[in-house]
PDBML (XML) file of the C-alpha atoms, coordinates in Angstrom:
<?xml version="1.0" encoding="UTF-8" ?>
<PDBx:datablock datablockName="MODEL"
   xmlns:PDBx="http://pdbml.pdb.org/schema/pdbx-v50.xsd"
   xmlns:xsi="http://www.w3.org/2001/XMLSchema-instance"
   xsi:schemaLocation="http://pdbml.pdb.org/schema/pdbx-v50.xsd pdbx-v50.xsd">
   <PDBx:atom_siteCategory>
      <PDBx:atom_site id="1">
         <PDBx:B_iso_or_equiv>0.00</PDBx:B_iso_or_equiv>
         <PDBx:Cartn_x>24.313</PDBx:Cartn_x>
         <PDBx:Cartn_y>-16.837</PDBx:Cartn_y>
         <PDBx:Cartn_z>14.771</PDBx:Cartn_z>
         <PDBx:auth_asym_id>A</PDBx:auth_asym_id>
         <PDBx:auth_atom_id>CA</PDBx:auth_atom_id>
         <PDBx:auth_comp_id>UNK</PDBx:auth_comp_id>
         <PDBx:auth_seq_id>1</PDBx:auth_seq_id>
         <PDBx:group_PDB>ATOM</PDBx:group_PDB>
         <PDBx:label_alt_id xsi:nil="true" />
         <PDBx:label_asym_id>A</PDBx:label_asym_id>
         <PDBx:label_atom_id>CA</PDBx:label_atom_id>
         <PDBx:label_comp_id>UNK</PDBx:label_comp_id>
         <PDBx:label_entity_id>1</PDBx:label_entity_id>
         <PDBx:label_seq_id>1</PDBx:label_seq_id>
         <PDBx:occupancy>1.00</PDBx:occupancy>
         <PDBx:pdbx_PDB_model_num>1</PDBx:pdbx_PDB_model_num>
         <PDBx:type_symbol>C</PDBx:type_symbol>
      </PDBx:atom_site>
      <PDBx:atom_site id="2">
         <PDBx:B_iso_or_equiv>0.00</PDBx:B_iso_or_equiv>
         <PDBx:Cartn_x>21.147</PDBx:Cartn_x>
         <PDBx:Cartn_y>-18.466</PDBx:Cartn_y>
         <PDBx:Cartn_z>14.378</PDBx:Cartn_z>
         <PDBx:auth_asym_id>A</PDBx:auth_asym_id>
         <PDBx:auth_atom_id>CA</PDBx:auth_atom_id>
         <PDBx:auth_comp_id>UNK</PDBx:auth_comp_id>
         <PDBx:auth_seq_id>2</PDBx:auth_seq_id>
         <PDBx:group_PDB>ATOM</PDBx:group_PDB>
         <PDBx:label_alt_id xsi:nil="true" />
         <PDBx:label_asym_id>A</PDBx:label_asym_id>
         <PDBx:label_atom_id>CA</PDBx:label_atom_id>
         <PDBx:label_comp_id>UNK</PDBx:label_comp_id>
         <PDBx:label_entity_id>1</PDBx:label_entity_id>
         <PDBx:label_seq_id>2</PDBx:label_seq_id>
         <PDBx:occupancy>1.00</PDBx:occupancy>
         <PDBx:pdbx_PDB_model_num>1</PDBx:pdbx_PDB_model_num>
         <PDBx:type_symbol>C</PDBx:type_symbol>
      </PDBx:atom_site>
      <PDBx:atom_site id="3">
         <PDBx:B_iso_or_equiv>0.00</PDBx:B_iso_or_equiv>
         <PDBx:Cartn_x>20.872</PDBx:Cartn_x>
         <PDBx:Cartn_y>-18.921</PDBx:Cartn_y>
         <PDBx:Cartn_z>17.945</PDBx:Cartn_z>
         <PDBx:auth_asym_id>A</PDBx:auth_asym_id>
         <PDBx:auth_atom_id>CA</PDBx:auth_atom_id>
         <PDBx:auth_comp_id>UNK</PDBx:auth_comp_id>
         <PDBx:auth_seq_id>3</PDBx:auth_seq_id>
         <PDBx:group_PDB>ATOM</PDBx:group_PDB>
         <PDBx:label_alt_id xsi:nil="true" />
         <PDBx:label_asym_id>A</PDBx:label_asym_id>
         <PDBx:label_atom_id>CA</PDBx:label_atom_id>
         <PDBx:label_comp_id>UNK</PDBx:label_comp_id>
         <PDBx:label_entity_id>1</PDBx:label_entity_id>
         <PDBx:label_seq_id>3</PDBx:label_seq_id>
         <PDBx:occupancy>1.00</PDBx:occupancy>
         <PDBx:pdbx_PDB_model_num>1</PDBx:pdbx_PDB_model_num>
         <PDBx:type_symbol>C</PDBx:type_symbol>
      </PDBx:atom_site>
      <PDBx:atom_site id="4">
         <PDBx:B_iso_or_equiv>0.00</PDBx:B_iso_or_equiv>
         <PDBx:Cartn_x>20.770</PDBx:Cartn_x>
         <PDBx:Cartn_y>-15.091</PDBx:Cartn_y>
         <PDBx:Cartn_z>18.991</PDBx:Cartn_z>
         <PDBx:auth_asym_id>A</PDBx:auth_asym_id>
         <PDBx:auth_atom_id>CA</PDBx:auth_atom_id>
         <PDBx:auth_comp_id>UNK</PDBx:auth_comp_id>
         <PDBx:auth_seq_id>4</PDBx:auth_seq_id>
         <PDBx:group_PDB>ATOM</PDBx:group_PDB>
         <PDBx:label_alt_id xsi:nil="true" />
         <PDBx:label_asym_id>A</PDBx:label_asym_id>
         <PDBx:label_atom_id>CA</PDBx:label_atom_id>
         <PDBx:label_comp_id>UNK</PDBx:label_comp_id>
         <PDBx:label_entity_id>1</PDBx:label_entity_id>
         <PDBx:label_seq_id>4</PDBx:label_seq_id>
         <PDBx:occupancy>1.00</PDBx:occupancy>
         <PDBx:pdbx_PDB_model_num>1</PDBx:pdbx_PDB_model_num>
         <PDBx:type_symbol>C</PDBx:type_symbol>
      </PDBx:atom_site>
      <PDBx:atom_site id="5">
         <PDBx:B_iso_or_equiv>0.00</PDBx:B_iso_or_equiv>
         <PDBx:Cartn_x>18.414</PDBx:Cartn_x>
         <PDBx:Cartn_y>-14.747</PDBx:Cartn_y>
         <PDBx:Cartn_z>16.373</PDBx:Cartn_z>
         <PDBx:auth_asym_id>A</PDBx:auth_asym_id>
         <PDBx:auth_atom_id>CA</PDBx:auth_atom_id>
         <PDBx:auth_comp_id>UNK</PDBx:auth_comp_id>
         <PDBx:auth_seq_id>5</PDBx:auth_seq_id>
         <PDBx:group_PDB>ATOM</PDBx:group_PDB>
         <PDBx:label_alt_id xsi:nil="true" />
         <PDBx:label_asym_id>A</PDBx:label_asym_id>
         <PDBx:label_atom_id>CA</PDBx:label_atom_id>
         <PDBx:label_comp_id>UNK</PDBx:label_comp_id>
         <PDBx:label_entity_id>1</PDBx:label_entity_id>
         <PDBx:label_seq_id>5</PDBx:label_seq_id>
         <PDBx:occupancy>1.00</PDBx:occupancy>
         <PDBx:pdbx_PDB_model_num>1</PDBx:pdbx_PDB_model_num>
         <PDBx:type_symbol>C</PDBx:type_symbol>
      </PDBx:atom_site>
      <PDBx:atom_site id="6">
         <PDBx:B_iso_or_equiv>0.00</PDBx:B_iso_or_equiv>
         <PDBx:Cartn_x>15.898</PDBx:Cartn_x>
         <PDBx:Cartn_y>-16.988</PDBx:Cartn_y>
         <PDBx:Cartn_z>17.781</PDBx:Cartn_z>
         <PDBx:auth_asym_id>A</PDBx:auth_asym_id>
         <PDBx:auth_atom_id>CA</PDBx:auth_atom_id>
         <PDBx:auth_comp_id>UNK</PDBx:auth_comp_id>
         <PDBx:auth_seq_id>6</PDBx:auth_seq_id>
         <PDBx:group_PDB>ATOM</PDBx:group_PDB>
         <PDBx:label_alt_id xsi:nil="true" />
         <PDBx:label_asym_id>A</PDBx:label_asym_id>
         <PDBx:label_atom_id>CA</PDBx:label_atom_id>
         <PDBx:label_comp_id>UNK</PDBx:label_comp_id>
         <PDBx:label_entity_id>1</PDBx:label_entity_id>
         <PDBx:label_seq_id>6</PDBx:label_seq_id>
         <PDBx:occupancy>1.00</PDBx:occupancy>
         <PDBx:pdbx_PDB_model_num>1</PDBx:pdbx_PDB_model_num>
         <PDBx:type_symbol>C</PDBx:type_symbol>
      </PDBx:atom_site>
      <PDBx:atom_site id="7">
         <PDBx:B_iso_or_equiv>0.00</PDBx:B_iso_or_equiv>
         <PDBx:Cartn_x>16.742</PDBx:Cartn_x>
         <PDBx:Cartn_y>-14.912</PDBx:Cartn_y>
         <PDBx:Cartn_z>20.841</PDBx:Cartn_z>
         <PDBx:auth_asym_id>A</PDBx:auth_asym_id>
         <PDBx:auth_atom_id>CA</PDBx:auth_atom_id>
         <PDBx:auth_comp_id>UNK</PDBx:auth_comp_id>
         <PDBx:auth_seq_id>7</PDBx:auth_seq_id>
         <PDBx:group_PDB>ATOM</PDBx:group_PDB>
         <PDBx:label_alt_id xsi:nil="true" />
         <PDBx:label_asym_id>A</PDBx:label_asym_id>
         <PDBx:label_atom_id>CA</PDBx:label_atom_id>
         <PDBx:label_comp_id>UNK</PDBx:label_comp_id>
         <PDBx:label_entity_id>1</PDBx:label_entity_id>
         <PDBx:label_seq_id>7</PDBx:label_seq_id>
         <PDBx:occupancy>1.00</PDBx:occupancy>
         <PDBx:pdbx_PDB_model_num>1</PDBx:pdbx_PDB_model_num>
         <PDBx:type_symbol>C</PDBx:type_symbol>
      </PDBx:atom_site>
      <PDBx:atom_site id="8">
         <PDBx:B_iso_or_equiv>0.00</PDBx:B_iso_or_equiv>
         <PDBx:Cartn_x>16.220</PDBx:Cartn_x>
         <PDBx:Cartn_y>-11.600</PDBx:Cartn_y>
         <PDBx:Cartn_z>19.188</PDBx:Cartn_z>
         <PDBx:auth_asym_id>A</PDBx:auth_asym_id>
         <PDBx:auth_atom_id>CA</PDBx:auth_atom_id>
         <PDBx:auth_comp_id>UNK</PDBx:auth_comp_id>
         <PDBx:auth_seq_id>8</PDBx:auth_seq_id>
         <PDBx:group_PDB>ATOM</PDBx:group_PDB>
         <PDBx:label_alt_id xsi:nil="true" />
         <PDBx:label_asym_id>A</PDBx:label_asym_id>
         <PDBx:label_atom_id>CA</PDBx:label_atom_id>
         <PDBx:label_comp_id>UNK</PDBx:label_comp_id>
         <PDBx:label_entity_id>1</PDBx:label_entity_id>
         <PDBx:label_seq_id>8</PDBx:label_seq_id>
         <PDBx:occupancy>1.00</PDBx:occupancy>
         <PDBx:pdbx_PDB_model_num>1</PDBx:pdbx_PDB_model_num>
         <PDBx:type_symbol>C</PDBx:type_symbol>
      </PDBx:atom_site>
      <PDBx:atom_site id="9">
         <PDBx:B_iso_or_equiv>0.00</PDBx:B_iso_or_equiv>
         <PDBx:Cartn_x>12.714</PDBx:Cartn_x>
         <PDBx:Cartn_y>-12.754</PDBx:Cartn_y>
         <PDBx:Cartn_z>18.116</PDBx:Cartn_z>
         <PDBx:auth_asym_id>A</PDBx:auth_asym_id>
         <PDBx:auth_atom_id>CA</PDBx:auth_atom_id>
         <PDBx:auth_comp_id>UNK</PDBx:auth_comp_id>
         <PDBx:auth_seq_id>9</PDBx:auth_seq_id>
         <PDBx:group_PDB>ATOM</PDBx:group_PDB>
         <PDBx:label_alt_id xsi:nil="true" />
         <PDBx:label_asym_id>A</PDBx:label_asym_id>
         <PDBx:label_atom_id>CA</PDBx:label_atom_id>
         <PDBx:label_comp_id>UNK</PDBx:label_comp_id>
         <PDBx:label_entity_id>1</PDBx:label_entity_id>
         <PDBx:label_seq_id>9</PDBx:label_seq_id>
         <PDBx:occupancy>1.00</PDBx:occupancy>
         <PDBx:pdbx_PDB_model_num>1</PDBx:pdbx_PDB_model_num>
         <PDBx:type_symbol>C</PDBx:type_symbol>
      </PDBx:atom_site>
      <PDBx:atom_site id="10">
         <PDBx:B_iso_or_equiv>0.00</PDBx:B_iso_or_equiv>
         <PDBx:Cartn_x>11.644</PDBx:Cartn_x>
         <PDBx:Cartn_y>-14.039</PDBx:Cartn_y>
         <PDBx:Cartn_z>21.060</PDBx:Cartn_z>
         <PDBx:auth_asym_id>A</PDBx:auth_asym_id>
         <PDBx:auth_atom_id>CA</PDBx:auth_atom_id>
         <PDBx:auth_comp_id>UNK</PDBx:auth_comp_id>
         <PDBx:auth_seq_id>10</PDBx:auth_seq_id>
         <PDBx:group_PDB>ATOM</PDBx:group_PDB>
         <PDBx:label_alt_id xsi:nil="true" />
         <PDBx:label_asym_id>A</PDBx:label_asym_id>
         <PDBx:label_atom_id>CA</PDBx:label_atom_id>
         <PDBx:label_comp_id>UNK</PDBx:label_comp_id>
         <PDBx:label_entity_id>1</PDBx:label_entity_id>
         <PDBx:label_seq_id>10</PDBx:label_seq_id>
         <PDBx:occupancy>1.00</PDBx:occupancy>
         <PDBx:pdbx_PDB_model_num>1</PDBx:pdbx_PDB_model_num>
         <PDBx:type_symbol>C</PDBx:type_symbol>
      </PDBx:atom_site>
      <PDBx:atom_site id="11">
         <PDBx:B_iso_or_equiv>0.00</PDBx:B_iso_or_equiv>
         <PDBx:Cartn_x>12.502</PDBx:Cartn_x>
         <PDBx:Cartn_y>-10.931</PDBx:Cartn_y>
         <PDBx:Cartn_z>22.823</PDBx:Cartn_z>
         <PDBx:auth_asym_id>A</PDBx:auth_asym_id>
         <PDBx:auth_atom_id>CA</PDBx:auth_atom_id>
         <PDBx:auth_comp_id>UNK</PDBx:auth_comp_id>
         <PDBx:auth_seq_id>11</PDBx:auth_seq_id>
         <PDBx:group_PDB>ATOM</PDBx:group_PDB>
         <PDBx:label_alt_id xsi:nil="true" />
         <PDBx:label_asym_id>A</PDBx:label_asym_id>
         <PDBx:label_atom_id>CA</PDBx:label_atom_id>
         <PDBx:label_comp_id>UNK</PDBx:label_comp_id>
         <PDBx:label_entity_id>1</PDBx:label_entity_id>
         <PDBx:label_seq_id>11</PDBx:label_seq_id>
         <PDBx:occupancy>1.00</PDBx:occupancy>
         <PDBx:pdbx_PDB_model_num>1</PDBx:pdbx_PDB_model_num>
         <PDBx:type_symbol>C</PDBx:type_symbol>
      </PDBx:atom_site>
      <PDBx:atom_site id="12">
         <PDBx:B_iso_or_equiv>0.00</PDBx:B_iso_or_equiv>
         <PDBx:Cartn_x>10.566</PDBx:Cartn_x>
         <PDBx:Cartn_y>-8.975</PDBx:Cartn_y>
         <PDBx:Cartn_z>19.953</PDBx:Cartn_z>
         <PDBx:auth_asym_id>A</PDBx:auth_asym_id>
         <PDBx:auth_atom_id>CA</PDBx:auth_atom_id>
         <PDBx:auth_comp_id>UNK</PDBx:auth_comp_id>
         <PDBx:auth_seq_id>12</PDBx:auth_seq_id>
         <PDBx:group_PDB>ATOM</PDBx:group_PDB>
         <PDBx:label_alt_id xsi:nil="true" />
         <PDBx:label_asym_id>A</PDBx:label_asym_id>
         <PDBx:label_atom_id>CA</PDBx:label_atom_id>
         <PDBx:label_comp_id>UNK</PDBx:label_comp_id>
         <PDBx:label_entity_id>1</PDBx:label_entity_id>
         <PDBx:label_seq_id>12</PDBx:label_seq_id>
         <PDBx:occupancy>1.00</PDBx:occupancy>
         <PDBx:pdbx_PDB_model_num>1</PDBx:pdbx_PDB_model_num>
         <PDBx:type_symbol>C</PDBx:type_symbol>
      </PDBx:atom_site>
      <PDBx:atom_site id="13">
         <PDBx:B_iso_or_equiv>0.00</PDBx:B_iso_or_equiv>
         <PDBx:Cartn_x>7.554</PDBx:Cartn_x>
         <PDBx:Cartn_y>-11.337</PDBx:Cartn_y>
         <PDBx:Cartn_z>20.745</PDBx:Cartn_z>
         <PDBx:auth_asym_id>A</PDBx:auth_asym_id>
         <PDBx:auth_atom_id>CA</PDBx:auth_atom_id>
         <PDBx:auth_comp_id>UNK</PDBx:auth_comp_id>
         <PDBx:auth_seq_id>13</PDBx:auth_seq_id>
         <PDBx:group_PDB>ATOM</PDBx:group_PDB>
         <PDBx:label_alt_id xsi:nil="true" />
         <PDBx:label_asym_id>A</PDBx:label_asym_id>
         <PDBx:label_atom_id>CA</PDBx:label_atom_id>
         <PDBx:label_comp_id>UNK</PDBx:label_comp_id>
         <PDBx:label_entity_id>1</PDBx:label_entity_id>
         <PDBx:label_seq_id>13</PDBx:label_seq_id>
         <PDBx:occupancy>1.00</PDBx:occupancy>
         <PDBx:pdbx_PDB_model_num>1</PDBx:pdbx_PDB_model_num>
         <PDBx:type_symbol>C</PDBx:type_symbol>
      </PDBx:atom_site>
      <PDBx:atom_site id="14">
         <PDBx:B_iso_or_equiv>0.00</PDBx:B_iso_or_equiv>
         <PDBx:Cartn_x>7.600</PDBx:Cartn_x>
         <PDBx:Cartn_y>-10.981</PDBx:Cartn_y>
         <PDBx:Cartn_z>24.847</PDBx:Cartn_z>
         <PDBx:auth_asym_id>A</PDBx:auth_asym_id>
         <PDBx:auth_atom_id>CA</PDBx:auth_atom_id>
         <PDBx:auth_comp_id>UNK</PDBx:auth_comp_id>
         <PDBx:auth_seq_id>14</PDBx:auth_seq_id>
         <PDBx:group_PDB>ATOM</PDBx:group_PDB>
         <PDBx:label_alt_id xsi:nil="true" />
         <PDBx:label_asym_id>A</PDBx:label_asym_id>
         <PDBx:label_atom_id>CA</PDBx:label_atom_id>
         <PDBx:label_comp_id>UNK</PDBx:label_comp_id>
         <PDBx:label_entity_id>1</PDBx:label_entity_id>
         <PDBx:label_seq_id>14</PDBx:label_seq_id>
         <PDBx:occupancy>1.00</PDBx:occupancy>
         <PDBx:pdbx_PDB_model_num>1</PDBx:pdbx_PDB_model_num>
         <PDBx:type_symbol>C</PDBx:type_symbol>
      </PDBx:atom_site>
      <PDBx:atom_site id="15">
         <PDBx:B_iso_or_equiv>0.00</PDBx:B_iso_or_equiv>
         <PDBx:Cartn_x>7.941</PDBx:Cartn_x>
         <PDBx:Cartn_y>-6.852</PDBx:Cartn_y>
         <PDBx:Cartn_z>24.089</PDBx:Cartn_z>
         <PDBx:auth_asym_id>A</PDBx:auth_asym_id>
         <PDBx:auth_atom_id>CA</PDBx:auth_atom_id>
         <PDBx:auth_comp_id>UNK</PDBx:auth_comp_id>
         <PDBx:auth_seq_id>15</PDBx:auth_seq_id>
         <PDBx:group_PDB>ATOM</PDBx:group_PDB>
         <PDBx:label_alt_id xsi:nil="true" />
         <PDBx:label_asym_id>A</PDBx:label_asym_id>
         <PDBx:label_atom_id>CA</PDBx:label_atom_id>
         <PDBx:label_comp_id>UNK</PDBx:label_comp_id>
         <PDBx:label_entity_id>1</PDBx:label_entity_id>
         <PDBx:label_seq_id>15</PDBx:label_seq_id>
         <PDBx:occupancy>1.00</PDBx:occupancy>
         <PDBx:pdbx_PDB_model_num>1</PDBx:pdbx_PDB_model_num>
         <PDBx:type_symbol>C</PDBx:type_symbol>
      </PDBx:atom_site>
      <PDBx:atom_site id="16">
         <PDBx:B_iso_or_equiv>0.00</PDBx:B_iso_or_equiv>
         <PDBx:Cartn_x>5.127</PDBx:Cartn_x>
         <PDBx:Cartn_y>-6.579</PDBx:Cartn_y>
         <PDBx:Cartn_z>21.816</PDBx:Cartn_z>
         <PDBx:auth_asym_id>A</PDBx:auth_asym_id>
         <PDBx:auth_atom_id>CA</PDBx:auth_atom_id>
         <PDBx:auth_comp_id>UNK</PDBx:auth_comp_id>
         <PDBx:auth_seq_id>16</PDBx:auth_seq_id>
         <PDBx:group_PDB>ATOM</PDBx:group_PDB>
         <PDBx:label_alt_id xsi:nil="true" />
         <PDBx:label_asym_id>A</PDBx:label_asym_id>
         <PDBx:label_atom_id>CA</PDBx:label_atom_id>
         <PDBx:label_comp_id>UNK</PDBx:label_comp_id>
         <PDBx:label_entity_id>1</PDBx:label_entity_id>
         <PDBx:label_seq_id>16</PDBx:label_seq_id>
         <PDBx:occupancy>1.00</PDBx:occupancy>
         <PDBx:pdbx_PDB_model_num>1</PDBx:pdbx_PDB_model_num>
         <PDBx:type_symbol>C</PDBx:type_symbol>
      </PDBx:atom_site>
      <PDBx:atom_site id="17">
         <PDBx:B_iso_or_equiv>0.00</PDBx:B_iso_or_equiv>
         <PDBx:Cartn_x>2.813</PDBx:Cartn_x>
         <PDBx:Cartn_y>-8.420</PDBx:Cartn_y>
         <PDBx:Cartn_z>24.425</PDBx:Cartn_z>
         <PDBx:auth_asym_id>A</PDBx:auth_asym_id>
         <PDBx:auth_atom_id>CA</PDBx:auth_atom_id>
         <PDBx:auth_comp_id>UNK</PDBx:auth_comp_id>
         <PDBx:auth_seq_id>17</PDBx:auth_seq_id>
         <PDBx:group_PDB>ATOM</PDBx:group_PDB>
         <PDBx:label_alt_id xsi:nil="true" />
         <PDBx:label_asym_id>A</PDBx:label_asym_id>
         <PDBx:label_atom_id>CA</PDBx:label_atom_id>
         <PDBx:label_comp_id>UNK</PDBx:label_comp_id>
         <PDBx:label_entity_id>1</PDBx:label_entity_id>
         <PDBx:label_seq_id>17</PDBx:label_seq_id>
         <PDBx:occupancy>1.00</PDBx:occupancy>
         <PDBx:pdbx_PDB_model_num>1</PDBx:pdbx_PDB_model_num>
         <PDBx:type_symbol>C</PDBx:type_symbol>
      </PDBx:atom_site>
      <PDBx:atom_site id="18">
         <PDBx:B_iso_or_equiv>0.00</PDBx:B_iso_or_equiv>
         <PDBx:Cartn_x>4.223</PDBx:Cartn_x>
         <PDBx:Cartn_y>-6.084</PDBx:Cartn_y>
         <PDBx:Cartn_z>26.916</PDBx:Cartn_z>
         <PDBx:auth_asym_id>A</PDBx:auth_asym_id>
         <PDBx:auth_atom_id>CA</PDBx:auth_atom_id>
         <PDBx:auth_comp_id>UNK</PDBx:auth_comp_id>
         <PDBx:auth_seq_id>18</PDBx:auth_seq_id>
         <PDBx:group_PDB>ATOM</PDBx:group_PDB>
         <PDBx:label_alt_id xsi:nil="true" />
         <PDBx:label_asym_id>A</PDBx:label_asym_id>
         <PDBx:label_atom_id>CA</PDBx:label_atom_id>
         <PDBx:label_comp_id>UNK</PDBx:label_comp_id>
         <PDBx:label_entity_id>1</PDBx:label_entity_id>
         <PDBx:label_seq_id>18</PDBx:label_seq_id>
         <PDBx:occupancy>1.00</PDBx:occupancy>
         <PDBx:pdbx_PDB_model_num>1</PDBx:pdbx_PDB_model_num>
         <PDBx:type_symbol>C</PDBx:type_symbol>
      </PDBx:atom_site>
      <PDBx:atom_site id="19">
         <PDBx:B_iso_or_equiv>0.00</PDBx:B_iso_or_equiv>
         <PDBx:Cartn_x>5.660</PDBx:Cartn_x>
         <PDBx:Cartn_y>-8.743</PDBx:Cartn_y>
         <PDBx:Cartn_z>29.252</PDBx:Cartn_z>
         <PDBx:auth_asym_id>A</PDBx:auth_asym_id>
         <PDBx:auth_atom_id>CA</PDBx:auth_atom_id>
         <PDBx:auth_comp_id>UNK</PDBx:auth_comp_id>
         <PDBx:auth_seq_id>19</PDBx:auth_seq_id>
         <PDBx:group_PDB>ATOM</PDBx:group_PDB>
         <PDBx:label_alt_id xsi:nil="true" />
         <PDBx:label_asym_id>A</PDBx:label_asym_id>
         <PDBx:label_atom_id>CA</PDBx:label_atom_id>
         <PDBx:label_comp_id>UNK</PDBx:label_comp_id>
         <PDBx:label_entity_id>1</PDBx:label_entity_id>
         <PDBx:label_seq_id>19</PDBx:label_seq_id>
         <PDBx:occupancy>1.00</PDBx:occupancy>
         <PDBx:pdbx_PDB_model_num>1</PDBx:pdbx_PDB_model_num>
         <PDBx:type_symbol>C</PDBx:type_symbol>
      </PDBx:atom_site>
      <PDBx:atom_site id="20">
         <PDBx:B_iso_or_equiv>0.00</PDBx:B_iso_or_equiv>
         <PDBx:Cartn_x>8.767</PDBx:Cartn_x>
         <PDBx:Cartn_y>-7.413</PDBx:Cartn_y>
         <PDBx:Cartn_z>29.096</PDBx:Cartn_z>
         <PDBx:auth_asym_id>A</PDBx:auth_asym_id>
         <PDBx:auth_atom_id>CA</PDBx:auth_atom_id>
         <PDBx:auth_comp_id>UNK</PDBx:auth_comp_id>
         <PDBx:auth_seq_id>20</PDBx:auth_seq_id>
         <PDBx:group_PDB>ATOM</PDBx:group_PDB>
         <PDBx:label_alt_id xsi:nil="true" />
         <PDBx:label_asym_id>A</PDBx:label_asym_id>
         <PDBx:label_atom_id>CA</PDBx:label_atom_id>
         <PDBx:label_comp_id>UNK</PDBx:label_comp_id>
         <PDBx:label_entity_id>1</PDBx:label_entity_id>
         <PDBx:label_seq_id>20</PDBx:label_seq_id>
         <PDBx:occupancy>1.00</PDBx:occupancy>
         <PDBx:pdbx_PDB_model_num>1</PDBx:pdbx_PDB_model_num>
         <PDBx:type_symbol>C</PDBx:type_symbol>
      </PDBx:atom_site>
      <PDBx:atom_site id="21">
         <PDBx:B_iso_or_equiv>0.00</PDBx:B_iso_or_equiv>
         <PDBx:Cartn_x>10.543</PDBx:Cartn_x>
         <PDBx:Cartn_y>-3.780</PDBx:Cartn_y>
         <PDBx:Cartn_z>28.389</PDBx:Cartn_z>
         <PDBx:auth_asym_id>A</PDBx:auth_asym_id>
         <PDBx:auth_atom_id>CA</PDBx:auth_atom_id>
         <PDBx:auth_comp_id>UNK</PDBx:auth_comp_id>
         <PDBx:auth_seq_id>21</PDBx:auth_seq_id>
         <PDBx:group_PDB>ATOM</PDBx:group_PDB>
         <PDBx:label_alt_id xsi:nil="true" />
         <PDBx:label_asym_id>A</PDBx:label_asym_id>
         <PDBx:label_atom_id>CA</PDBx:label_atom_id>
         <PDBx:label_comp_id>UNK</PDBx:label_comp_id>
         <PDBx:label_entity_id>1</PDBx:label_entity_id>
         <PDBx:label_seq_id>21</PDBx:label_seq_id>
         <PDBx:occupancy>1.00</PDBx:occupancy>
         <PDBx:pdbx_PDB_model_num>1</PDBx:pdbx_PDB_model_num>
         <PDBx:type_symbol>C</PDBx:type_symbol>
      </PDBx:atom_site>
      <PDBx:atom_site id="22">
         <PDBx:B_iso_or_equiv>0.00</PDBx:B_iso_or_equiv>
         <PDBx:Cartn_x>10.989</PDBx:Cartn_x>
         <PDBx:Cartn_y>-2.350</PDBx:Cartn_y>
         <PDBx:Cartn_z>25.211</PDBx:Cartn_z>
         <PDBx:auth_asym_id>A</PDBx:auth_asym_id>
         <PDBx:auth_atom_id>CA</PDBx:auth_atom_id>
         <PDBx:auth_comp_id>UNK</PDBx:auth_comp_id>
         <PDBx:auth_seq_id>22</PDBx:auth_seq_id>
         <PDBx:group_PDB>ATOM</PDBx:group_PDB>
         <PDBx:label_alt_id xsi:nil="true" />
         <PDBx:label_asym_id>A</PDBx:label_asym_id>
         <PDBx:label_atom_id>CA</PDBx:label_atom_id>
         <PDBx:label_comp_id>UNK</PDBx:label_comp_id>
         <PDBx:label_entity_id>1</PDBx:label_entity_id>
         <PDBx:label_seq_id>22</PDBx:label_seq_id>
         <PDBx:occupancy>1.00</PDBx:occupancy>
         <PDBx:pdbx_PDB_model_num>1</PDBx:pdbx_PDB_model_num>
         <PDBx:type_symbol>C</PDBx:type_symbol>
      </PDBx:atom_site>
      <PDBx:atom_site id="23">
         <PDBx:B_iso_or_equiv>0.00</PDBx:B_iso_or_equiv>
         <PDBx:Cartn_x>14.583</PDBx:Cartn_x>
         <PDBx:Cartn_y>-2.403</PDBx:Cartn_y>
         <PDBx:Cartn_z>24.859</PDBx:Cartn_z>
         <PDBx:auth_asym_id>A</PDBx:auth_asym_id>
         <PDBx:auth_atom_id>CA</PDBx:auth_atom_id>
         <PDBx:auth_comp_id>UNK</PDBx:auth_comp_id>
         <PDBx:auth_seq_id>23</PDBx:auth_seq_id>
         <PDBx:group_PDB>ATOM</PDBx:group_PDB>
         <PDBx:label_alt_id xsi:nil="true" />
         <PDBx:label_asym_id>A</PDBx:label_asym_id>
         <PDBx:label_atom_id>CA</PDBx:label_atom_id>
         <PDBx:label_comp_id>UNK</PDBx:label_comp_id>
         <PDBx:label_entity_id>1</PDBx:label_entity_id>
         <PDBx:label_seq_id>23</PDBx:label_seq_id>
         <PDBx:occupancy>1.00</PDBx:occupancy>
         <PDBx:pdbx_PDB_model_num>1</PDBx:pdbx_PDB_model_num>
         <PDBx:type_symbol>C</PDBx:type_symbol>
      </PDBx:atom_site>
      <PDBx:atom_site id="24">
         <PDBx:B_iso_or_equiv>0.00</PDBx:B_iso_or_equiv>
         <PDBx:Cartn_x>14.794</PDBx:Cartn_x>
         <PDBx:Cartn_y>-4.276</PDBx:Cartn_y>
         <PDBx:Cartn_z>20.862</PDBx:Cartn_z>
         <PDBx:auth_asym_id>A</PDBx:auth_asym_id>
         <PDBx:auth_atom_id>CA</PDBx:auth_atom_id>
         <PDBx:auth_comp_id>UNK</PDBx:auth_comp_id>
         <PDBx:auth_seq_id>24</PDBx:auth_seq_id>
         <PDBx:group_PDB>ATOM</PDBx:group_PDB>
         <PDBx:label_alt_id xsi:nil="true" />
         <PDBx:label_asym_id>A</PDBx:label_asym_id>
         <PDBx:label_atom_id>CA</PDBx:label_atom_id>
         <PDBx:label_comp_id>UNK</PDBx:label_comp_id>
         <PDBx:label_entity_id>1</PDBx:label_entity_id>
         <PDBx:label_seq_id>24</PDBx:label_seq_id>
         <PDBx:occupancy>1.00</PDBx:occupancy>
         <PDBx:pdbx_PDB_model_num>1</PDBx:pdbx_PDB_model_num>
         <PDBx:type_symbol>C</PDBx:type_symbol>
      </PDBx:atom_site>
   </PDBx:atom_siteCategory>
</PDBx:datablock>
């Protein structure tokens, strides 16, 4: 669902600044 993907990406985002852990 559309949804979880703008939840996938965010989680992408937060990981890639390193504010949060690399589990995606």
């Amino acid at each position: 669902p559309v949804e979880e993907v703008v939840g996938l990406l965010e989680r992408m985002r937060k990981e890639k600044r390193g504010v949060a852990a690399r589990n995606v």
